[in-house]
Protein backbone atom coordinates (compact mmCIF):
# COMPACT_ATOMS: atom_id res chain seq x y z
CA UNK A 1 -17.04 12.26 -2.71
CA UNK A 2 -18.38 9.07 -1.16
CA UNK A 3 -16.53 6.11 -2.56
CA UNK A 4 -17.82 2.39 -2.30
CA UNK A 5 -15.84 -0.63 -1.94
CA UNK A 6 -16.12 -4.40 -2.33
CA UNK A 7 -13.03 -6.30 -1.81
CA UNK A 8 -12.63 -10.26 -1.54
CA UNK A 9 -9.47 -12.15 -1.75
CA UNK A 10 -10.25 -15.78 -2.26
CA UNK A 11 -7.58 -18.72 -1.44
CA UNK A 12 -7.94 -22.59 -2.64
CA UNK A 13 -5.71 -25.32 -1.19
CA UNK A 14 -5.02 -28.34 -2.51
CA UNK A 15 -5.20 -30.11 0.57
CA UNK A 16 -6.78 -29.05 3.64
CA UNK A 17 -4.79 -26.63 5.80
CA UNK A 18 -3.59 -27.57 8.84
CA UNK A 19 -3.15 -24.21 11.01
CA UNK A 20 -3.24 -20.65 9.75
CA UNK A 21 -3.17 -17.16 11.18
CA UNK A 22 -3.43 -14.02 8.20
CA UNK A 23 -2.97 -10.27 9.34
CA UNK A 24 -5.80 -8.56 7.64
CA UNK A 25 -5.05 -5.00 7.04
CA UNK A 26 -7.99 -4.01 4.90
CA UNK A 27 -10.44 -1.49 7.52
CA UNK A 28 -9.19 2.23 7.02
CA UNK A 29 -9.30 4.89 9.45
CA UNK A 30 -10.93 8.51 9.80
CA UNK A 31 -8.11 11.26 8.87
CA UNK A 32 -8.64 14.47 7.01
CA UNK A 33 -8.84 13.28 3.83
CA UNK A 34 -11.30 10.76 4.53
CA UNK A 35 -14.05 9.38 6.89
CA UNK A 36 -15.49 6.04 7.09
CA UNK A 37 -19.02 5.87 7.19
CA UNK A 38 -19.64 1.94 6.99
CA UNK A 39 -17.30 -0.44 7.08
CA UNK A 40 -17.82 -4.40 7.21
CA UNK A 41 -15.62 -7.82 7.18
CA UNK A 42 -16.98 -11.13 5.84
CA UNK A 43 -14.94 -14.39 6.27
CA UNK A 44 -15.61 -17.38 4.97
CA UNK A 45 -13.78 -21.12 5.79
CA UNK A 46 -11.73 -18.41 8.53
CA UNK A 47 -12.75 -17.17 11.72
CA UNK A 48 -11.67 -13.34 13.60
CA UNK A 49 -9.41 -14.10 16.53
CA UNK A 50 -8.75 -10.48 17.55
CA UNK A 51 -8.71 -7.21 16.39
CA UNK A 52 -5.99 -4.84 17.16
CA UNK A 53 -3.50 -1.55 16.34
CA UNK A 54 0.19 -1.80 14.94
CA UNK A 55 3.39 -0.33 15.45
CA UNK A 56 2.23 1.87 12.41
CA UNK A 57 -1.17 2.40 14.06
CA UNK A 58 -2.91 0.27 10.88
CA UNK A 59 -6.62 -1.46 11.87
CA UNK A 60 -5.64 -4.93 11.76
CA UNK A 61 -7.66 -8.06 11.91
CA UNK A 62 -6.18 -11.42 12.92
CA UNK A 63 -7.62 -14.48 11.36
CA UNK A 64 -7.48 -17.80 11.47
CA UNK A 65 -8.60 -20.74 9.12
CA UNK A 66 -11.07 -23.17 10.21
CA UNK A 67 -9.47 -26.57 10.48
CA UNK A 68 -10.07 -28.77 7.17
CA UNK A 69 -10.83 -25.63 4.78
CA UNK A 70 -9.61 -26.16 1.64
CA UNK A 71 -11.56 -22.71 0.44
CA UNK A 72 -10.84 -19.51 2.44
CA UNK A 73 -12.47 -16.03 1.24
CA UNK A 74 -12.03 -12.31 3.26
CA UNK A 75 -13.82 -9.75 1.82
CA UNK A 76 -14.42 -6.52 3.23
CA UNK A 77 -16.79 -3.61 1.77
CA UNK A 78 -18.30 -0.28 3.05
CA UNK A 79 -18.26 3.17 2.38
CA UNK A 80 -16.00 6.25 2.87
CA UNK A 81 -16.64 10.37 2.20
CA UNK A 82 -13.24 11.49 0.95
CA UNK A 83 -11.98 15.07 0.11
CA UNK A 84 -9.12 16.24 -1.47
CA UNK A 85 -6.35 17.64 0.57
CA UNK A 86 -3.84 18.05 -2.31
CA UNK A 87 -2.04 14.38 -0.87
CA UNK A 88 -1.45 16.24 2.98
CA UNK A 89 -2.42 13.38 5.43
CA UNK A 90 -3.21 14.38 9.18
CA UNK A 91 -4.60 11.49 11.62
CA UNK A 92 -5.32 11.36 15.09
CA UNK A 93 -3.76 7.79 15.61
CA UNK A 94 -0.64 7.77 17.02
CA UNK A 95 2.65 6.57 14.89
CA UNK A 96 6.51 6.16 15.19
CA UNK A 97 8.79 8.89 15.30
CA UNK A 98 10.10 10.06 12.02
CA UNK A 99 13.55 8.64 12.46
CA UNK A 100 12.12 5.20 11.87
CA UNK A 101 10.99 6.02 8.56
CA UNK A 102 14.52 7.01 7.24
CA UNK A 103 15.02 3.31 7.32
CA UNK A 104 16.02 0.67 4.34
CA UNK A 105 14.48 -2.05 4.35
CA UNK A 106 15.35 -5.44 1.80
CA UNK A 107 12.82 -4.08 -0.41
CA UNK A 108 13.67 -0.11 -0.13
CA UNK A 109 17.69 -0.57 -0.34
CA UNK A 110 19.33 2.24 -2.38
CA UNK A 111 21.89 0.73 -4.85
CA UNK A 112 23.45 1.36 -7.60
CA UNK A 113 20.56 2.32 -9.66
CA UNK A 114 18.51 4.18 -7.04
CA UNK A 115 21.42 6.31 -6.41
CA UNK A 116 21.58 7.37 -10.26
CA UNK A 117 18.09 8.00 -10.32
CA UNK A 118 18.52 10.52 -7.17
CA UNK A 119 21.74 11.57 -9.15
CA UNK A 120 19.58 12.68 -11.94
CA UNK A 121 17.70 15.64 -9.47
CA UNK A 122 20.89 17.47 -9.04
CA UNK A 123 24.34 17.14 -6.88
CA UNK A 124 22.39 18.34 -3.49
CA UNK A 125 18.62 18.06 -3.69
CA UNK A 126 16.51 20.47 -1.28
CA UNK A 127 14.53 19.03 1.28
CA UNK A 128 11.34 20.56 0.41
CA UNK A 129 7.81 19.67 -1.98
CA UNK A 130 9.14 20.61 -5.52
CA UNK A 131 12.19 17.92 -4.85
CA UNK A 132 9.30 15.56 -4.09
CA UNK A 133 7.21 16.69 -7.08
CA UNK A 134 10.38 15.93 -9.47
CA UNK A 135 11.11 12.57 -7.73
CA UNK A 136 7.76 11.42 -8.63
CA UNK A 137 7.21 12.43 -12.23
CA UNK A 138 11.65 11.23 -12.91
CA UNK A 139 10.25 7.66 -11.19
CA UNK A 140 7.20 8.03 -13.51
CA UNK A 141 9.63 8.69 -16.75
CA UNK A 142 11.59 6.04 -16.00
CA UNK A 143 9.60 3.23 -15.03
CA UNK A 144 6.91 1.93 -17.30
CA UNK A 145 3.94 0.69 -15.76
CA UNK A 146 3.60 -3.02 -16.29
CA UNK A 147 1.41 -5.96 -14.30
CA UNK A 148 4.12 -8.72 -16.01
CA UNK A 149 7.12 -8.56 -14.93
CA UNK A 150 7.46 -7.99 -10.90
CA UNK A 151 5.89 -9.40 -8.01
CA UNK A 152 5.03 -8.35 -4.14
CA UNK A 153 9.04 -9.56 -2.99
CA UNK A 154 10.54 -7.06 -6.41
CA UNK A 155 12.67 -4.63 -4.79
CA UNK A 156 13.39 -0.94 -5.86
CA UNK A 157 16.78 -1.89 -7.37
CA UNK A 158 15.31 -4.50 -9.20
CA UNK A 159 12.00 -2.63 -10.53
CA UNK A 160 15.02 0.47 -11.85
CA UNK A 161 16.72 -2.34 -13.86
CA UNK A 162 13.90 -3.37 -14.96
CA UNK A 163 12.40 -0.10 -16.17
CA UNK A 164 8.72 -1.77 -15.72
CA UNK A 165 6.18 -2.32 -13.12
CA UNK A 166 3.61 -1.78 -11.02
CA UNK A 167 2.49 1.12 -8.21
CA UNK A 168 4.06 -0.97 -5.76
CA UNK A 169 7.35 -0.89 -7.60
CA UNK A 170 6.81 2.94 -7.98
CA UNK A 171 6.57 3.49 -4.24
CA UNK A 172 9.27 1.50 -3.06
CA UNK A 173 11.20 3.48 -5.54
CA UNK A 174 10.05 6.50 -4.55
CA UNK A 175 10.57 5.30 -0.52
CA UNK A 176 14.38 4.45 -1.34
CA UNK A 177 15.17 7.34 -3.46
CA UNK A 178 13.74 9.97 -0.69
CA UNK A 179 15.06 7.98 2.05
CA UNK A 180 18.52 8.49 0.38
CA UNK A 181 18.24 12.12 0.21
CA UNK A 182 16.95 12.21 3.79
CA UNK A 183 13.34 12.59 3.95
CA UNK A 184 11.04 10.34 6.41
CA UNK A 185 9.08 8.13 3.81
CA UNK A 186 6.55 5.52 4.33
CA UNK A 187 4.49 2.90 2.20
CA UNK A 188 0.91 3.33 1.62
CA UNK A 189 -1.94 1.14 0.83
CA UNK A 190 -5.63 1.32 -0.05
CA UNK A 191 -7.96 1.78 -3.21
CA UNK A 192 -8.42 4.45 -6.53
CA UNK A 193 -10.96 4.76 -7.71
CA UNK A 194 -10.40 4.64 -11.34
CA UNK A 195 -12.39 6.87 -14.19
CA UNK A 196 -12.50 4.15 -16.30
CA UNK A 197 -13.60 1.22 -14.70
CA UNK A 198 -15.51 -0.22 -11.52
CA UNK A 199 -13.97 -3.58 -11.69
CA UNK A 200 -9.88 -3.88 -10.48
CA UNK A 201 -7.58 -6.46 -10.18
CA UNK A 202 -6.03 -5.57 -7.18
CA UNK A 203 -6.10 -2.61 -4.55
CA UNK A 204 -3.14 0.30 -4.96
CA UNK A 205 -0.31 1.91 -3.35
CA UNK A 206 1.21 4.99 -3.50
CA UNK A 207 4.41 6.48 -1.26
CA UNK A 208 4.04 9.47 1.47
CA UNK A 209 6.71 11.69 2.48
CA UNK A 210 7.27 13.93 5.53
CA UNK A 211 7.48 17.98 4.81
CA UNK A 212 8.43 20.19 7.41
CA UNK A 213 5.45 22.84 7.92
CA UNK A 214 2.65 20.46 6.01
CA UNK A 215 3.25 16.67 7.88
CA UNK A 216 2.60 13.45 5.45
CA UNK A 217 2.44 14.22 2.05
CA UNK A 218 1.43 11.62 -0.80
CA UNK A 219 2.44 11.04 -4.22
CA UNK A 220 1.20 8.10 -6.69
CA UNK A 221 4.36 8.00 -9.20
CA UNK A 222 2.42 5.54 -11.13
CA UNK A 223 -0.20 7.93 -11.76
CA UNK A 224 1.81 11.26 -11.22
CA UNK A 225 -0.39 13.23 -8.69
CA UNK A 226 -0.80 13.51 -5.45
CA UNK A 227 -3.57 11.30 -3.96
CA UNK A 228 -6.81 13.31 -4.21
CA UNK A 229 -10.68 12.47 -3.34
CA UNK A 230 -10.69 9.58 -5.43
CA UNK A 231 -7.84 7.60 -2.56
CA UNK A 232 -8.49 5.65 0.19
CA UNK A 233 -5.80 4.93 2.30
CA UNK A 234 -5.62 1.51 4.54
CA UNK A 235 -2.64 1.18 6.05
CA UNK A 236 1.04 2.35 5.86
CA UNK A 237 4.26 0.57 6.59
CA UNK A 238 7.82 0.98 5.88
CA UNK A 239 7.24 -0.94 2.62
CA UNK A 240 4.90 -3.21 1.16
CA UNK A 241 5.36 -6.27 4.06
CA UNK A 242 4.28 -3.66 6.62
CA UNK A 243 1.27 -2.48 5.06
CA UNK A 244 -0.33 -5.32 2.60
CA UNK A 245 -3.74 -5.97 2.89
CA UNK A 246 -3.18 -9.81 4.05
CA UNK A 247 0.55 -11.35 5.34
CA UNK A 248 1.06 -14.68 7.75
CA UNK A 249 1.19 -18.30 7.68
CA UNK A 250 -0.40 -21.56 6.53
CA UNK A 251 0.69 -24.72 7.22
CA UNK A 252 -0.42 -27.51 5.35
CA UNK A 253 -2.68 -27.03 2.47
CA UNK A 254 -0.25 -28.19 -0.24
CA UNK A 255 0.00 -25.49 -2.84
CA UNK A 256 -2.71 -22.88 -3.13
CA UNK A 257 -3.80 -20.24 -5.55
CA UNK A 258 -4.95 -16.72 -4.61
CA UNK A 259 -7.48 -14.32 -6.55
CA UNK A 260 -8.60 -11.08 -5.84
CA UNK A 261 -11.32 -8.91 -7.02
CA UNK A 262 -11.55 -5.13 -6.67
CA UNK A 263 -14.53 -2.78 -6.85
CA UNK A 264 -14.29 1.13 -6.84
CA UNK A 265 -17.42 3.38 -7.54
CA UNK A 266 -18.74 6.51 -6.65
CA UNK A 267 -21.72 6.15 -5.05
């Protein structure tokens, strides 16, 4: 399937900015499940300063603002063939060793609730794919998806008190629950393309899991399945920090507002 994107975040200021630099992690990379046949960054009121690899081995473009923009807009569009590898991920670009994924992070930290929620799979779960199957649709069960009440700094505690939110909040459950049983787990970012609709109101994310014998394995617990031809991924991270499309710092400016528009078709 060959999937088309447009994607343009837009930021206003109230006053003009003084100084800002934004990681831009919105280019994907060639992997089995997907290769990108055009790819292209506009900026407007913001200039590209570099362009460079992270510790996760994510594209990532460093930006700065032009001095006195009160308007700054980063859109990115293009095209990429996808195929569906039943969620399996295999790239060539290099990336930590799986220890590092076993990690909490602020955002991932198993508590109270998480525990319960693993407690609900059994005394010992097994470290293999039907463990991972039943985490996602028991995270799916339990947690409604809702735009309202969470944001990007919600952690996985929070979103299980909750009992709402959004695929964010379903991976970073997802990421703390298997991290507490022991499996290597890692945030991931990019675009769905939905049946329903073109227009979105924001990319997606989904969590990925190490299996012995098959490598990275995804699962979408907001959509129970494993990510199929109609995924893109972007970038991954240990959770959302590590692998959202734009992170970094503005000084100056006053307050500003943010929008973002989303396109997803088949071409």
């Amino acid at each position: 399937m060959r999937l088309r994107i447009d994607h343009t975040t837009t930021y206003e200021f109230e006053k003009p900015a003084a100084y800002a630099l934004q990681q831009v992690r919105k280019r994907p990379h060639d992997t089995n499940a997907q290769t990108v046949m055009a790819w292209d960054l506009v900026l407007d009121g913001a200039k590209d300063e570099t362009r460079y690899f992270d510790q996760h081995g994510n594209h990532v473009d460093l930006i700065s603002i032009e001095p006195g923009a009160t308007r700054v807009s980063v859109t990115c569009r293009g095209e990429v063939e996808t195929r569906d590898t039943a969620g399996v991920v295999l790239q060539p670009r290099p990336v930590p060793p799986l220890w590092l994924y076993r990690r909490f992070t602020p955002l991932t930290e198993a508590g109270k609730g998480v525990k319960g929620l693993v407690g609900e799979l059994g005394k010992a779960p097994a470290m293999d794919l039907d463990t991972l199957h039943a985490l996602m649709n028991l995270i799916a069960d339990m947690i409604k998806y809702d735009t309202e009440p969470t944001g990007p700094d919600t952690s996985a505690e929070e979103a299980v008190a909750l009992g709402h939110g959004v695929c964010q909040d379903h991976a970073h459950v997802f990421l703390s629950a298997a991290r507490l049983i022991g499996f290597p787990a890692r945030y991931a970012s990019g675009y769905m393309m939905m049946l329903d609709r073109v227009d979105q109101e924001a990319g997606h994310a989904w969590a990925e899991a190490w299996v012995d014998g098959l490598g990275w394995v995804g699962f979408d617990a907001a959509n129970r399945v494993c990510p199929d031809e109609r995924y893109i991924q972007v970038a991954t991270g240990l959770d959302y920090r590590e692998a959202g499309p734009l992170t970094g710092v503005t000084y100056g400016g006053g307050s500003d507002s943010m929008s973002v528009t989303v396109q997803v078709q088949q071409q």
